[in-house]
N, C-alpha and C. Protein backbone atom coordinates (compact mmCIF):
# COMPACT_ATOMS: atom_id res chain seq x y z
N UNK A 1 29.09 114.72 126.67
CA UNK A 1 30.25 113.93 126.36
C UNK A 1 29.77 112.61 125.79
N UNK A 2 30.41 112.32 124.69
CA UNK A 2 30.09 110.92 124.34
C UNK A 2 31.01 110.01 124.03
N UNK A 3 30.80 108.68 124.84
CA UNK A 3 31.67 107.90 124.92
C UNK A 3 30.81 106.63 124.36
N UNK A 4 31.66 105.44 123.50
CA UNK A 4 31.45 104.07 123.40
C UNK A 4 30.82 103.67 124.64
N UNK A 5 29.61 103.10 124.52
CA UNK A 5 28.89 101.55 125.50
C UNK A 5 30.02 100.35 125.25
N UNK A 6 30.20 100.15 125.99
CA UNK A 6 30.94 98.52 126.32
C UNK A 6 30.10 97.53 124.98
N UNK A 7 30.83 97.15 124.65
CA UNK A 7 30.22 95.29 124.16
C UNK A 7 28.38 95.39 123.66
N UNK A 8 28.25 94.18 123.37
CA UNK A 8 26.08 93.83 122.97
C UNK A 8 25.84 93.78 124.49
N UNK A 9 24.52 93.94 124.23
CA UNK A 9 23.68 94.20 125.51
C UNK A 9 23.47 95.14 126.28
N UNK A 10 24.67 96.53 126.13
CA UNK A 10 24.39 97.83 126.45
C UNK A 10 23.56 98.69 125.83
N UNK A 11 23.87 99.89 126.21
CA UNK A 11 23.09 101.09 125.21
C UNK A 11 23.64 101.51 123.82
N UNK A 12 23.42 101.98 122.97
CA UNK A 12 23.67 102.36 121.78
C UNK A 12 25.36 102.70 122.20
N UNK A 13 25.75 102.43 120.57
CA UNK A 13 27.62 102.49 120.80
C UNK A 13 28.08 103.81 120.99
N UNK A 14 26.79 105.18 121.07
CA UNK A 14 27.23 106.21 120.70
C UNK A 14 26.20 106.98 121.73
N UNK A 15 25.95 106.39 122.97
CA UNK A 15 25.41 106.85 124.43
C UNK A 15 26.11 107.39 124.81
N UNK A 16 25.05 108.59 125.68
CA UNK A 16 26.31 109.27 126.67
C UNK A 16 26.15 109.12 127.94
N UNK A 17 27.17 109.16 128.54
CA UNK A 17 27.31 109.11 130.13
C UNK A 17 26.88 110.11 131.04
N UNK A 18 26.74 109.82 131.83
CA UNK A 18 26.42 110.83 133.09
C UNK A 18 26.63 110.57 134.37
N UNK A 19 26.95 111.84 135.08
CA UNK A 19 27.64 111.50 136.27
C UNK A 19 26.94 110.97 137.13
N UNK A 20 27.19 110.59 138.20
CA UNK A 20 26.07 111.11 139.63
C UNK A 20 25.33 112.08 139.74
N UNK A 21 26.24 113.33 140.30
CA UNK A 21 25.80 114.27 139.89
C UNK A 21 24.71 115.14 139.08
N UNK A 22 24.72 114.73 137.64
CA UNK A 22 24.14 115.17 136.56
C UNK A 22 22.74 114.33 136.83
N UNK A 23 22.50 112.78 137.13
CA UNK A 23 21.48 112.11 137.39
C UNK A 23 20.58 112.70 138.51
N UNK A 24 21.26 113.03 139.71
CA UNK A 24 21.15 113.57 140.97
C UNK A 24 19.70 114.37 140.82
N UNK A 25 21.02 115.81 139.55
CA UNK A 25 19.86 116.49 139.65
C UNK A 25 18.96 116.52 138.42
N UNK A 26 18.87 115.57 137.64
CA UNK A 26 17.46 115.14 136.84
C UNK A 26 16.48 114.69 137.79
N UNK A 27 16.93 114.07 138.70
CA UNK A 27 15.94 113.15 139.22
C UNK A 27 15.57 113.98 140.50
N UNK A 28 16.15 115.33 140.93
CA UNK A 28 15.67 116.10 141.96
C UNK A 28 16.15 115.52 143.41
N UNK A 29 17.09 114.52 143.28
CA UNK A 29 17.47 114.09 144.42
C UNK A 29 18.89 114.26 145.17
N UNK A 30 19.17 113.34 145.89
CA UNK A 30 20.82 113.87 146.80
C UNK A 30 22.06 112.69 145.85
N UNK A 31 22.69 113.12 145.57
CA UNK A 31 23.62 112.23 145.01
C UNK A 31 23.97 110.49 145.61
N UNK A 32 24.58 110.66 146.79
CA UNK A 32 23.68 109.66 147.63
C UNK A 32 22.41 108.57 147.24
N UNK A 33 21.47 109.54 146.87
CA UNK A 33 20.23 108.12 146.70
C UNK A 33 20.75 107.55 145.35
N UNK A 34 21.31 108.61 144.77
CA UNK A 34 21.79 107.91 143.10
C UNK A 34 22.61 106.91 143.52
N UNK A 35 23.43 107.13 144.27
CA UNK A 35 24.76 105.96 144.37
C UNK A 35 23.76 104.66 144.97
N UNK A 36 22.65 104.82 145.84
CA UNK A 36 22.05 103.56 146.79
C UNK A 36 21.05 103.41 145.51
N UNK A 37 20.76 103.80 144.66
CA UNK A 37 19.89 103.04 143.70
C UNK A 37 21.06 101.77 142.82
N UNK A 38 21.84 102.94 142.30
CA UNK A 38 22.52 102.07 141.71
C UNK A 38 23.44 100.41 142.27
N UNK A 39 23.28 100.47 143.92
CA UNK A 39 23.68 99.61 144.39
C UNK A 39 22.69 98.27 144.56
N UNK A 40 21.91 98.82 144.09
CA UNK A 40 20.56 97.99 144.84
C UNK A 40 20.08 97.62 142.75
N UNK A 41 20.92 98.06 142.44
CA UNK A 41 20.50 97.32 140.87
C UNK A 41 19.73 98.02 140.01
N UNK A 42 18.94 99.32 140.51
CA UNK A 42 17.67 99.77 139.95
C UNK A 42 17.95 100.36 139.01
N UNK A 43 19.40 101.35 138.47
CA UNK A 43 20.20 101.56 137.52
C UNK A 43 21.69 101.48 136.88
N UNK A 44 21.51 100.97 136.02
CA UNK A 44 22.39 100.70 135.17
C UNK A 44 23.88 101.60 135.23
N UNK A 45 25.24 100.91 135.37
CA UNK A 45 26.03 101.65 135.51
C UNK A 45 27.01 100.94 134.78
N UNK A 46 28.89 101.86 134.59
CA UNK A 46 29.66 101.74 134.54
C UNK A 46 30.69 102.47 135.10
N UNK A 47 31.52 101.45 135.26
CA UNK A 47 32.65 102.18 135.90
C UNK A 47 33.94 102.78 135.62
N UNK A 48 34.36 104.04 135.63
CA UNK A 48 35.69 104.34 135.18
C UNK A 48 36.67 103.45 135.54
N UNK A 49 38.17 104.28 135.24
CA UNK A 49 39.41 103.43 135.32
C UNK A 49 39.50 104.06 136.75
N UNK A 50 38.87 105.19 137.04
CA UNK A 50 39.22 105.75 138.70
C UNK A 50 38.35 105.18 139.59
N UNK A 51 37.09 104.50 139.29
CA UNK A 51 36.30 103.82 139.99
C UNK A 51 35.08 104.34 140.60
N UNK A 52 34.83 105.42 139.10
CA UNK A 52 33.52 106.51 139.62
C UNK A 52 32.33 105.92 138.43
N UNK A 53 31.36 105.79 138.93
CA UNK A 53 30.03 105.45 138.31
C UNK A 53 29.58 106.16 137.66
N UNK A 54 29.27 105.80 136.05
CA UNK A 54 28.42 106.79 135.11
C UNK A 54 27.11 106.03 134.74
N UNK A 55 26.20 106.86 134.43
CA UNK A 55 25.12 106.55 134.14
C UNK A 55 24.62 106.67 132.32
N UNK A 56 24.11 105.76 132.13
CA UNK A 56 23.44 105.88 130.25
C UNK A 56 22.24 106.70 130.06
N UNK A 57 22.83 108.16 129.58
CA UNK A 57 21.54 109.16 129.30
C UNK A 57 20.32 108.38 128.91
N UNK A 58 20.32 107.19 128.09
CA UNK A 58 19.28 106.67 127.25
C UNK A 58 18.24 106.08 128.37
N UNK A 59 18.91 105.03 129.61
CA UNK A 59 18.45 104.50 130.68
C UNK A 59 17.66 105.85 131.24
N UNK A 60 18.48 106.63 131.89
CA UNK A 60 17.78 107.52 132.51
C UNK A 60 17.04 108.36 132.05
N UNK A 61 16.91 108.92 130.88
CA UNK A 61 15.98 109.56 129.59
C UNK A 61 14.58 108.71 129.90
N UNK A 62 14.40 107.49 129.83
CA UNK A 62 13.80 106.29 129.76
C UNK A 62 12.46 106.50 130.96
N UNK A 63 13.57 105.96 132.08
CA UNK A 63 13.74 105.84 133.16
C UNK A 63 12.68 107.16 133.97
N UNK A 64 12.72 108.19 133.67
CA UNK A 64 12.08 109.65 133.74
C UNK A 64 10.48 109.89 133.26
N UNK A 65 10.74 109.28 131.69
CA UNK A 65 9.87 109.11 130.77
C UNK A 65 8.65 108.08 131.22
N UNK A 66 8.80 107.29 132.23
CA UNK A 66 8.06 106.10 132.48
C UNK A 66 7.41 105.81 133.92
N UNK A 67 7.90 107.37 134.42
CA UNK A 67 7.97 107.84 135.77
C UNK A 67 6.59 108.65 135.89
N UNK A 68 5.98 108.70 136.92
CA UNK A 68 4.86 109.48 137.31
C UNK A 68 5.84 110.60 138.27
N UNK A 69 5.52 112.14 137.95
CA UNK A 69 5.99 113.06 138.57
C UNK A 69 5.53 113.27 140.09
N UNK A 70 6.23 113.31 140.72
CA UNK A 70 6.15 113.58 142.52
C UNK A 70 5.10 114.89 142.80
N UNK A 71 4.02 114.30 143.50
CA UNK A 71 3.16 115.15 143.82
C UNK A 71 3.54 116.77 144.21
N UNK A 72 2.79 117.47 143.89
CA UNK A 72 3.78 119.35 144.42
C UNK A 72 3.39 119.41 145.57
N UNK A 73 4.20 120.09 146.36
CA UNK A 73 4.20 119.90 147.78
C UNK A 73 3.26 121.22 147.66
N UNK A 74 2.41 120.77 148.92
CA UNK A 74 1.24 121.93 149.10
C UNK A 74 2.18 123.13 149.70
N UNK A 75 0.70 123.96 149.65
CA UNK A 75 1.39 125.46 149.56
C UNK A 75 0.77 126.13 151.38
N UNK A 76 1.97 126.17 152.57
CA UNK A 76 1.83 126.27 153.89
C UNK A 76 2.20 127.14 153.98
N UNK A 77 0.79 128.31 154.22
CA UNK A 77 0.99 129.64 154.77
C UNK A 77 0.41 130.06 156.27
């Protein structure tokens, strides 16, 4: 889905959004930690007219890209 960035200083006028959800599971985590990152500032958000948080594919594209991957959990037989 692509929607307008707000105003200068956002992401490109022609970014797309993403849910919780959709971040959640890029990032392999519980929806939850998405919402406590984003509270704590570490990503970038906006808010609907219903008052649900989307995220800027470009940020989190980024964001991934700049990331060292989580060690593989050993193998317990």
């Amino acid at each position: 889905m692509l929607i307008p960035a707000p105003g200068p200083g956002h992401a490109t006028s022609a970014d797309e959004l993403l849910t919780r959800g959709e971040v959640a599971r890029l990032f392999r985590v519980d929806p939850k930690t998405v919402t406590k990152w984003a509270q704590a500032g570490k990503l970038r958000t906006i808010r609907t007219l219903g008052g649900h948080r989307r995220f800027y594919a470009s940020d989190i594209r980024t964001y991934l890209r700049n990331t060292k991957p989580a060690p593989a959990a050993k193998d317990r037989r």
